[in-house]
Protein backbone atom coordinates (compact mmCIF):
# COMPACT_ATOMS: atom_id res chain seq x y z
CA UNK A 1 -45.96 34.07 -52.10
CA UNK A 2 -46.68 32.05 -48.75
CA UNK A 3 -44.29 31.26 -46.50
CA UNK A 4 -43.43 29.37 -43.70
CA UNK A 5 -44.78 31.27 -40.61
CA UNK A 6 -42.41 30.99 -37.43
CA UNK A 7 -43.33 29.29 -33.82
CA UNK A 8 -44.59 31.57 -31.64
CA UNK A 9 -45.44 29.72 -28.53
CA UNK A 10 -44.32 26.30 -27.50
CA UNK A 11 -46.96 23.63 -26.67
CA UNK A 12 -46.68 21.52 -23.73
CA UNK A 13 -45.29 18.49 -24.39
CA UNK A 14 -46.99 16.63 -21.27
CA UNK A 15 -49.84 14.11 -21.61
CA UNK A 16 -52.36 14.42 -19.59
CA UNK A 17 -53.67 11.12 -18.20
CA UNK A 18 -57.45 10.78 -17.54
CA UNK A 19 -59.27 9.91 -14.32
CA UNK A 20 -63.36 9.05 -13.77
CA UNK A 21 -64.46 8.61 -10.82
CA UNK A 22 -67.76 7.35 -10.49
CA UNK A 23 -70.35 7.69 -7.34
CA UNK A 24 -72.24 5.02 -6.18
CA UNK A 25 -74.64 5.22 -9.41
CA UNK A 26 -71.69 4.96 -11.65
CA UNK A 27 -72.11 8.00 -13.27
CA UNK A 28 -69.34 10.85 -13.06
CA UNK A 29 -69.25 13.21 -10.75
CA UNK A 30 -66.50 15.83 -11.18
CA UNK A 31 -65.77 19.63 -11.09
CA UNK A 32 -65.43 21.31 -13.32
CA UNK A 33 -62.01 22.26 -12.84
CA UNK A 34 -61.10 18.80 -12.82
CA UNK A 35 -62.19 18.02 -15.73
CA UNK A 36 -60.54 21.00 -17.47
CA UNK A 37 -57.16 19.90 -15.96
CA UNK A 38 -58.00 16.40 -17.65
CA UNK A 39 -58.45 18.17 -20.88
CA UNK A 40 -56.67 16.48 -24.01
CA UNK A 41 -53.23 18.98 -24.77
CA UNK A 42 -50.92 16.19 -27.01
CA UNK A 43 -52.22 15.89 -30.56
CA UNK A 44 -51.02 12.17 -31.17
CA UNK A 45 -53.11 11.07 -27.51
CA UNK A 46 -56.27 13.23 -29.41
CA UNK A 47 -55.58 11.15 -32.78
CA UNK A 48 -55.12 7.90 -30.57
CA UNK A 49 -58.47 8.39 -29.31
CA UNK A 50 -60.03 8.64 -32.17
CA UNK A 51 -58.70 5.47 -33.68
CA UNK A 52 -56.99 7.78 -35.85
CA UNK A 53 -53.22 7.25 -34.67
CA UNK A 54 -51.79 5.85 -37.50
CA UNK A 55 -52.54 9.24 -39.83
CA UNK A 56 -50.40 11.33 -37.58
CA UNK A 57 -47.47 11.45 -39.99
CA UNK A 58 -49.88 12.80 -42.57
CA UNK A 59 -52.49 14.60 -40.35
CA UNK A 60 -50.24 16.79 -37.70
CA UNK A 61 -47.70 19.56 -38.69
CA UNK A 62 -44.08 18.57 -38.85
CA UNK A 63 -43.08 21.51 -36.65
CA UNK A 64 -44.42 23.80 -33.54
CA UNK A 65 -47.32 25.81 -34.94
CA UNK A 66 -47.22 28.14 -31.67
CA UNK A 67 -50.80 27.46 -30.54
CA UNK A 68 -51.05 24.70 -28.28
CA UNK A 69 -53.67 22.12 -28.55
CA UNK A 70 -56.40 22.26 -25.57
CA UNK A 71 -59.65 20.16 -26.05
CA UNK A 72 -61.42 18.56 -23.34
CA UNK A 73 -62.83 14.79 -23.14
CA UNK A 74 -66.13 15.45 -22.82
CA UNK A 75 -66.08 17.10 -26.59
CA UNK A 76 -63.67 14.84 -27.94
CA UNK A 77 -66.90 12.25 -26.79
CA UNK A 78 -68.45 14.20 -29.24
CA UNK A 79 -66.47 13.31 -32.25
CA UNK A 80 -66.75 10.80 -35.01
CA UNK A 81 -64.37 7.80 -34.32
CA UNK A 82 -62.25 6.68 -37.39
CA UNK A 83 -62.94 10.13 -39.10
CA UNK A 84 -60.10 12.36 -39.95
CA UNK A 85 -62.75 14.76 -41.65
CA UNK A 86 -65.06 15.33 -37.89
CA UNK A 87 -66.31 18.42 -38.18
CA UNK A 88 -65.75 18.98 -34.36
CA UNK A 89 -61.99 17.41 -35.24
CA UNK A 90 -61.27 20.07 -37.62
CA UNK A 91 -61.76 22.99 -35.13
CA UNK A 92 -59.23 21.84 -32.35
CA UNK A 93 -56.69 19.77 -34.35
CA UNK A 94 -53.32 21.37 -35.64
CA UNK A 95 -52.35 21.68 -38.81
CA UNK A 96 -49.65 22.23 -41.18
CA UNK A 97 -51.72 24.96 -42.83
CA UNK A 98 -51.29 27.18 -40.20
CA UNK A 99 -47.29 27.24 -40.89
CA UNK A 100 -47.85 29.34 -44.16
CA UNK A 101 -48.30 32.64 -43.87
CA UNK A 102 -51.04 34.44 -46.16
CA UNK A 103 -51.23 37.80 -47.31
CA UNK A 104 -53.77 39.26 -45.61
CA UNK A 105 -53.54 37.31 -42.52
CA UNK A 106 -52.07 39.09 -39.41
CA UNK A 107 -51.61 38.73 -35.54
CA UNK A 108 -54.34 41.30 -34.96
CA UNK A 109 -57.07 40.40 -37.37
CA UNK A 110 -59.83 42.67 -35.64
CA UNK A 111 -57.59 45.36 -34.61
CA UNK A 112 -57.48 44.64 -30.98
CA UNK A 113 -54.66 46.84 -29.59
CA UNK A 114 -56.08 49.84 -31.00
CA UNK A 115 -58.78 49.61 -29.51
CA UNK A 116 -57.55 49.38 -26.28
CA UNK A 117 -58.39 51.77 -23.39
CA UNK A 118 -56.60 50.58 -20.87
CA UNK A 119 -55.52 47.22 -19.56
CA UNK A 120 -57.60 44.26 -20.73
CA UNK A 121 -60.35 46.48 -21.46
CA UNK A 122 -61.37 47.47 -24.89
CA UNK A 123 -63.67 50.56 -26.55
CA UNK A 124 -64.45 49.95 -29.91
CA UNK A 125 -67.96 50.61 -30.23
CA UNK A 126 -70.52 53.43 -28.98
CA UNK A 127 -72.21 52.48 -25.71
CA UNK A 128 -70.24 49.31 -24.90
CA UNK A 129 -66.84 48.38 -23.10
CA UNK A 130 -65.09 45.32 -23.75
CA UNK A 131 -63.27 43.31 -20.76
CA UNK A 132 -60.49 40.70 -21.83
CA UNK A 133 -61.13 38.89 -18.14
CA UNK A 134 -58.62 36.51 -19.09
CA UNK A 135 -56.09 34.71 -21.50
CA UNK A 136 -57.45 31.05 -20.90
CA UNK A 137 -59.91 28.99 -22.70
CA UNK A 138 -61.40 25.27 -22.12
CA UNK A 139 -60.16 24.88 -25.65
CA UNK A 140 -58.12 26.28 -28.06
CA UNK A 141 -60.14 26.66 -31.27
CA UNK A 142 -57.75 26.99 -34.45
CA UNK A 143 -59.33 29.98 -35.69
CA UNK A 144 -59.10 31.73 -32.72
CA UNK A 145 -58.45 35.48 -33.97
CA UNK A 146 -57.07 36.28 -30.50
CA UNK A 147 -54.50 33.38 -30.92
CA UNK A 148 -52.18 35.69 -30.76
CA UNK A 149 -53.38 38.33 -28.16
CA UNK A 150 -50.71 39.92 -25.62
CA UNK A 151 -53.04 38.18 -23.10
CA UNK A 152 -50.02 38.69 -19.98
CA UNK A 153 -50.14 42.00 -21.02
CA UNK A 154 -53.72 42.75 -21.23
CA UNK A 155 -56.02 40.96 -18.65
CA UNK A 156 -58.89 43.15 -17.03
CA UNK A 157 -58.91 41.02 -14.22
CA UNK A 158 -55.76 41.55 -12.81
CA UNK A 159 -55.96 43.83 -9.94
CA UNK A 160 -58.75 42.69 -8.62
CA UNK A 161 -60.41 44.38 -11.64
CA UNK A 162 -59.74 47.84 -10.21
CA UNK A 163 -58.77 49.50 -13.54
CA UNK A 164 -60.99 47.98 -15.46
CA UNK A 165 -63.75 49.07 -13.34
CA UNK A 166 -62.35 52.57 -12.85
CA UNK A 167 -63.10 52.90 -16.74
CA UNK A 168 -66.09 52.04 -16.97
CA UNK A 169 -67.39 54.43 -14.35
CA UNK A 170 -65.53 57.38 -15.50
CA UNK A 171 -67.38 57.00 -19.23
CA UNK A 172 -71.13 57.39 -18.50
CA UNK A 173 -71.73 56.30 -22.51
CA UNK A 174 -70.93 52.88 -21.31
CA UNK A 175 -74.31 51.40 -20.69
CA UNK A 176 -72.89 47.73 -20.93
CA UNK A 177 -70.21 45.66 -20.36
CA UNK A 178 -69.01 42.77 -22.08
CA UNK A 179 -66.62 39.88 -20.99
CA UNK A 180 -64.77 38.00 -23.13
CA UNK A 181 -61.54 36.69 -23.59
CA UNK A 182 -59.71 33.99 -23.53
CA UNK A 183 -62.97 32.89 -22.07
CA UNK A 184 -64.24 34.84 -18.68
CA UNK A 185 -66.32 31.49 -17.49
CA UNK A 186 -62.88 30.07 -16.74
CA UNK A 187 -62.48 32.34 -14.09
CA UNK A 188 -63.98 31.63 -10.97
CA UNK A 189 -67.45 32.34 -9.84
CA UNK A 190 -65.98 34.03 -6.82
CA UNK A 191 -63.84 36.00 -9.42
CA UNK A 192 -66.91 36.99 -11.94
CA UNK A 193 -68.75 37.97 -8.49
CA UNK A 194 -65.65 40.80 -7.59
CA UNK A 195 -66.35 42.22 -11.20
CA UNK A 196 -70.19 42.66 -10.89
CA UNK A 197 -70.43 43.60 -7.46
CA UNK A 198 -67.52 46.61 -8.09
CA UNK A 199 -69.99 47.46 -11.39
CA UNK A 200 -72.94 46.91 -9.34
CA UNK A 201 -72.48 50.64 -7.86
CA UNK A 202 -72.42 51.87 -11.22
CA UNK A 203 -75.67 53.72 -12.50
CA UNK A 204 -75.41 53.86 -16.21
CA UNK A 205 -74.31 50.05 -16.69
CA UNK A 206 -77.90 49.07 -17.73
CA UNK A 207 -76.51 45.24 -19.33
CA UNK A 208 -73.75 42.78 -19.00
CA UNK A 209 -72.89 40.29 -21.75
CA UNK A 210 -70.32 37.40 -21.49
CA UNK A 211 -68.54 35.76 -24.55
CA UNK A 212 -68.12 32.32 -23.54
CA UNK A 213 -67.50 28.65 -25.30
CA UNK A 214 -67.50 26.58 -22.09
CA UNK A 215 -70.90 25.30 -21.89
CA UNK A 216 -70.60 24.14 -25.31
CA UNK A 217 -67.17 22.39 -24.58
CA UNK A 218 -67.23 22.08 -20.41
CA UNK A 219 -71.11 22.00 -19.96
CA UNK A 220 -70.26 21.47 -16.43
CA UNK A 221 -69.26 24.74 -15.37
CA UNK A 222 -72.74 25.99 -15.57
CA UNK A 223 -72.97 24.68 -12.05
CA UNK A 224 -75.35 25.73 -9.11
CA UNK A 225 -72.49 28.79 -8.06
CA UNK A 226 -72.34 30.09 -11.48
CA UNK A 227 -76.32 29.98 -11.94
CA UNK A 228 -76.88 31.38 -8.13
CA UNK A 229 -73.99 34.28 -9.23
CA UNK A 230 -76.49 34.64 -12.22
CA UNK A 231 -79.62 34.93 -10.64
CA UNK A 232 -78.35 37.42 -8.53
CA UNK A 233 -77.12 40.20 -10.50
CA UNK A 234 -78.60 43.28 -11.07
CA UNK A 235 -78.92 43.94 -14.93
CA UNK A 236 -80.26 42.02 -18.07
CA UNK A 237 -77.42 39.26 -18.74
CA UNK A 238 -77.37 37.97 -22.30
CA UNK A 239 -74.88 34.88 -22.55
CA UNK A 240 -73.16 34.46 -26.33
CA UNK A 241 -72.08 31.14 -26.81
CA UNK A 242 -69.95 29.53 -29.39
CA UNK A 243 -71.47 26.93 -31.40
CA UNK A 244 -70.17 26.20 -34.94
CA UNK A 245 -72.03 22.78 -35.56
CA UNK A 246 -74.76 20.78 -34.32
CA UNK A 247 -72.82 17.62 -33.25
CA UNK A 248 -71.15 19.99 -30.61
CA UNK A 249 -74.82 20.33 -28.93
CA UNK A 250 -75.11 16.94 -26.94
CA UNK A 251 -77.95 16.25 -24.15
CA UNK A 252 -75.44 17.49 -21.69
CA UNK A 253 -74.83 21.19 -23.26
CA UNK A 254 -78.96 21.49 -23.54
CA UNK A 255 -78.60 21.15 -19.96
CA UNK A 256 -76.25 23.49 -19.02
CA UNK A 257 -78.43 25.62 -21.29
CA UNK A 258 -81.64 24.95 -19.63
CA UNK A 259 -79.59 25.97 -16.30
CA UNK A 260 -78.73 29.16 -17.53
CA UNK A 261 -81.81 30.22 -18.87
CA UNK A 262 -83.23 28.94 -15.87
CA UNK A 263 -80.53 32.21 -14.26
CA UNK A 264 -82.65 34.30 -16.44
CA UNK A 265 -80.02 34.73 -18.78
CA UNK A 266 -80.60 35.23 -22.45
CA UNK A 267 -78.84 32.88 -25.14
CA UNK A 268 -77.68 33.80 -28.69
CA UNK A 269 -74.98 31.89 -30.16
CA UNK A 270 -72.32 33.42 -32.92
CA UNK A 271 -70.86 31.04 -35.03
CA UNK A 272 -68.05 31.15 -37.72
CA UNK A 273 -68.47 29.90 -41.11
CA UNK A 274 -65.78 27.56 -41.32
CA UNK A 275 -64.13 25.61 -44.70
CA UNK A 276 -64.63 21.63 -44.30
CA UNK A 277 -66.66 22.33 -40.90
CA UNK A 278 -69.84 24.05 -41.55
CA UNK A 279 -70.02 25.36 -45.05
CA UNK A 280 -72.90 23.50 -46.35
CA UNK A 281 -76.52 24.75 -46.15
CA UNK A 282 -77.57 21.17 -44.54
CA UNK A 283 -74.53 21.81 -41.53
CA UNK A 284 -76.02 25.17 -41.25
CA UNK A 285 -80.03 24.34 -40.90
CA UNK A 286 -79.15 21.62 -38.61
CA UNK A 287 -77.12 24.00 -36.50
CA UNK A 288 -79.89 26.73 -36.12
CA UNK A 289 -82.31 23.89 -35.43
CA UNK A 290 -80.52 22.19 -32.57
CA UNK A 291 -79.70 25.45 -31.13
CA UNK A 292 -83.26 26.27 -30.50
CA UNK A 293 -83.93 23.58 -29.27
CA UNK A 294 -81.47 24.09 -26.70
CA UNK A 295 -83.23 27.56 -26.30
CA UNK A 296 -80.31 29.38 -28.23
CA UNK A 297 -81.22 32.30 -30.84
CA UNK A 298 -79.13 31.80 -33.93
CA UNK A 299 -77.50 35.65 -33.84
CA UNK A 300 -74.24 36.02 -36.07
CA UNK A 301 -72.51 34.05 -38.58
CA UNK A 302 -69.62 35.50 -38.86
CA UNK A 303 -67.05 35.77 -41.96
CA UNK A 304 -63.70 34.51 -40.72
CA UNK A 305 -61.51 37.28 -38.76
CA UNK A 306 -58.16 36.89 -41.28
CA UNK A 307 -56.01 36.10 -38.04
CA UNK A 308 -52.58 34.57 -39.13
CA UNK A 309 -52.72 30.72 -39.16
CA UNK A 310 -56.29 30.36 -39.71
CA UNK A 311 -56.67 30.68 -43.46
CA UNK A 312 -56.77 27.15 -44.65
CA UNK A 313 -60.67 27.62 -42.86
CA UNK A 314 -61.77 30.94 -45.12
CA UNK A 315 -65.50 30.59 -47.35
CA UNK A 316 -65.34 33.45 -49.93
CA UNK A 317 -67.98 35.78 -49.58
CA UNK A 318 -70.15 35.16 -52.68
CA UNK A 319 -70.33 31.50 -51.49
CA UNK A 320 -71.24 32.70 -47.98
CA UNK A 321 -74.11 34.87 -49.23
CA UNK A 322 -75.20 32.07 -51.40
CA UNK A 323 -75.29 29.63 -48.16
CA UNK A 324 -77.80 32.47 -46.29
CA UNK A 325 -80.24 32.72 -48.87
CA UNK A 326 -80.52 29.17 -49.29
CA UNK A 327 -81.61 28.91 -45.75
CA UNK A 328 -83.79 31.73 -45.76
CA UNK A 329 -85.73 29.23 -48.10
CA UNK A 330 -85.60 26.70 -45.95
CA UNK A 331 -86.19 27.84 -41.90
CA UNK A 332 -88.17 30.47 -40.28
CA UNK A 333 -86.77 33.55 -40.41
CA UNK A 334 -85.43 33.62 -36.37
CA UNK A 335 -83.41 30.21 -37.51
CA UNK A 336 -81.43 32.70 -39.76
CA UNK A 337 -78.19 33.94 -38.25
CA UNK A 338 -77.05 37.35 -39.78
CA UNK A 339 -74.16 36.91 -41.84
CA UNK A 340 -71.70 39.43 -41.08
CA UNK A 341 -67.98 40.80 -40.73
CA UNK A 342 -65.51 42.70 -38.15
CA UNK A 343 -63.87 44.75 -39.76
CA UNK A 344 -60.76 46.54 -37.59
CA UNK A 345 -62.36 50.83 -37.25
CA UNK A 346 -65.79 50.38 -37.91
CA UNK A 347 -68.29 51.17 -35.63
CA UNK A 348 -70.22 47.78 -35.20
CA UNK A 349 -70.32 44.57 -37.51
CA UNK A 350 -70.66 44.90 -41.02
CA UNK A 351 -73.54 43.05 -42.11
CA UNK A 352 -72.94 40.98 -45.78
């Protein structure tokens, strides 16, 4: 039987008021940092903005869900207006779904912690070393399967990385690293430059890969320190972003996309099949599309990690299958993502 799952972190109760300023062409002209500090955290000011204020009673949980709301205004921009249904809506806003607790669903969906190998850094598969940089994100995504991570626990970057790194060169099977999080973009470029120049002295790291959502959501943090940081690093960098529909791809994220391929970086995207957001073949096909033309490879689509509070969002497999072959029918095959699982022990994704 479900029950009610308890609070496990308390969400701010502050509103965060919004400032533009404008240079002399009137357009904006902020950091990146800024604008994260402007991002939306109170769910009623998110509803309000959507001229969708007066379905709060029947929209929002009546209790503390213990995952704080974080979105910022440049991909609220993004969503429908009047539309309690927005696909982009869906992702960020609470929900009282997330109060019952499924079996099935736990805290550790992907089995995290036993995979760790020291602090913030995890070993699950052959070759390749995981680095939780840090806890924070631009937004907080309601399927998050680290939504409940240890994150004060377990952050690689602590330290000035020194453990972290310390790992990595004592394992010569570890011919790349990855950084993820939380996402590791919202760490400064001065901070992402300690961590490669430390691995920079390390012979058998051949790639780096970084796990981030924040030129989807924050396109401005690709800025010219991040790409300069970019262009100058030693290895092949591939850059995974986080795309789950094509509304969240506006003419501002294809820049920040052209900038970082412009780095050199390579661009995949994983997204995750998600119940009410993207489970139709015509969300899907419009997704791959708009990613490449953002110059984005379609890579995973990934079954939802079972992650406590995130159930109400689950597409059986059968219909997931069913959603793959139809677009195999309708795009080239590099439009295709490959549909696939994590499941906690194995030795890579589990393709479906």
């Amino acid at each position: 039987m479900p029950t009610t799952r308890m609070p496990m972190i308390t969400a701010s109760p502050h509103r965060t008021q919004y400032v533009a300023h404008e240079n002399s062409a009137g357009t904006r002209n902020l950091r990146w940092q800024q604008l994260w500090r402007e991002a939306v955290t109170d769910p009623r000011e998110l509803l309000d903005l959507l001229g969708l204020g007066h379905l709060a009673a029947g929209l929002l949980p009546t209790s503390d869900t213990g995952f704080a709301l974080r979105v910022p205004r440049g991909f609220v921009a993004r969503m429908r207006r009047g539309d309690p249904a927005d696909p982009l809506l869906l992702q960020v806003l609470p929900q009282a779904a997330e109060l019952i607790e499924i079996p099935g669903f736990t805290d550790d969906a992907v089995g995290d912690l036993a995979a760790r190998a020291g602090a913030g850094v995890l070993h699950k598969y052959p070759g390749r070393a995981l680095l939780i940089a840090t806890g924070s994100c631009a937004v907080n995504c309601r399927y998050c399967f680290r939504r409940h991570f240890p994150y004060a626990e377990e952050t690689a970057a602590a330290n000035r990385w020194q453990e972290a790194v310390e790992l990595v060169r004592a394992d010569i099977s570890i011919r790349e690293v990855i950084l993820s999080g939380g996402d590791p973009l919202s760490l400064s470029t001065p901070k992402l430059a300690e961590l490669t120049d430390a691995l920079a002295s390390i012979s058998h790291v051949k790639r780096l890969r970084i796990h981030t959502r924040l030129p989807v959501v924050l396109p401005e943090r690709v800025d010219e320190e991040l790409s300069a940081w970019l262009r100058r690093l030693p290895w092949p960098v591939a850059v995974v972003l986080h795309a789950n529909h094509a509304n969240e791809l506006d003419a501002a994220v294809a820049d920040a996309c052209a900038r970082l391929r412009a780095s050199g970086a390579t661009l995949l995207n994983q997204s995750v099949l998600l119940r009410g957001v993207n489970d139709t073949v015509d969300a899907l096909a419009a997704l791959s599309e708009r990613l490449f033309a953002c110059g984005v490879i379609p890579y995973y689509l990934h079954q939802l990690d079972r992650v406590a509070g995130a159930a109400h969002f689950a597409v059986d497999d059968a219909s997931a299958r069913d959603l793959i072959e139809a677009l195999r029918g309708r795009l080239s095959g590099y439009l295709v993502p490959r549909l696939v699982r994590e499941i906690a022990g194995e030795p890579g994704k589990t393709p479906l």
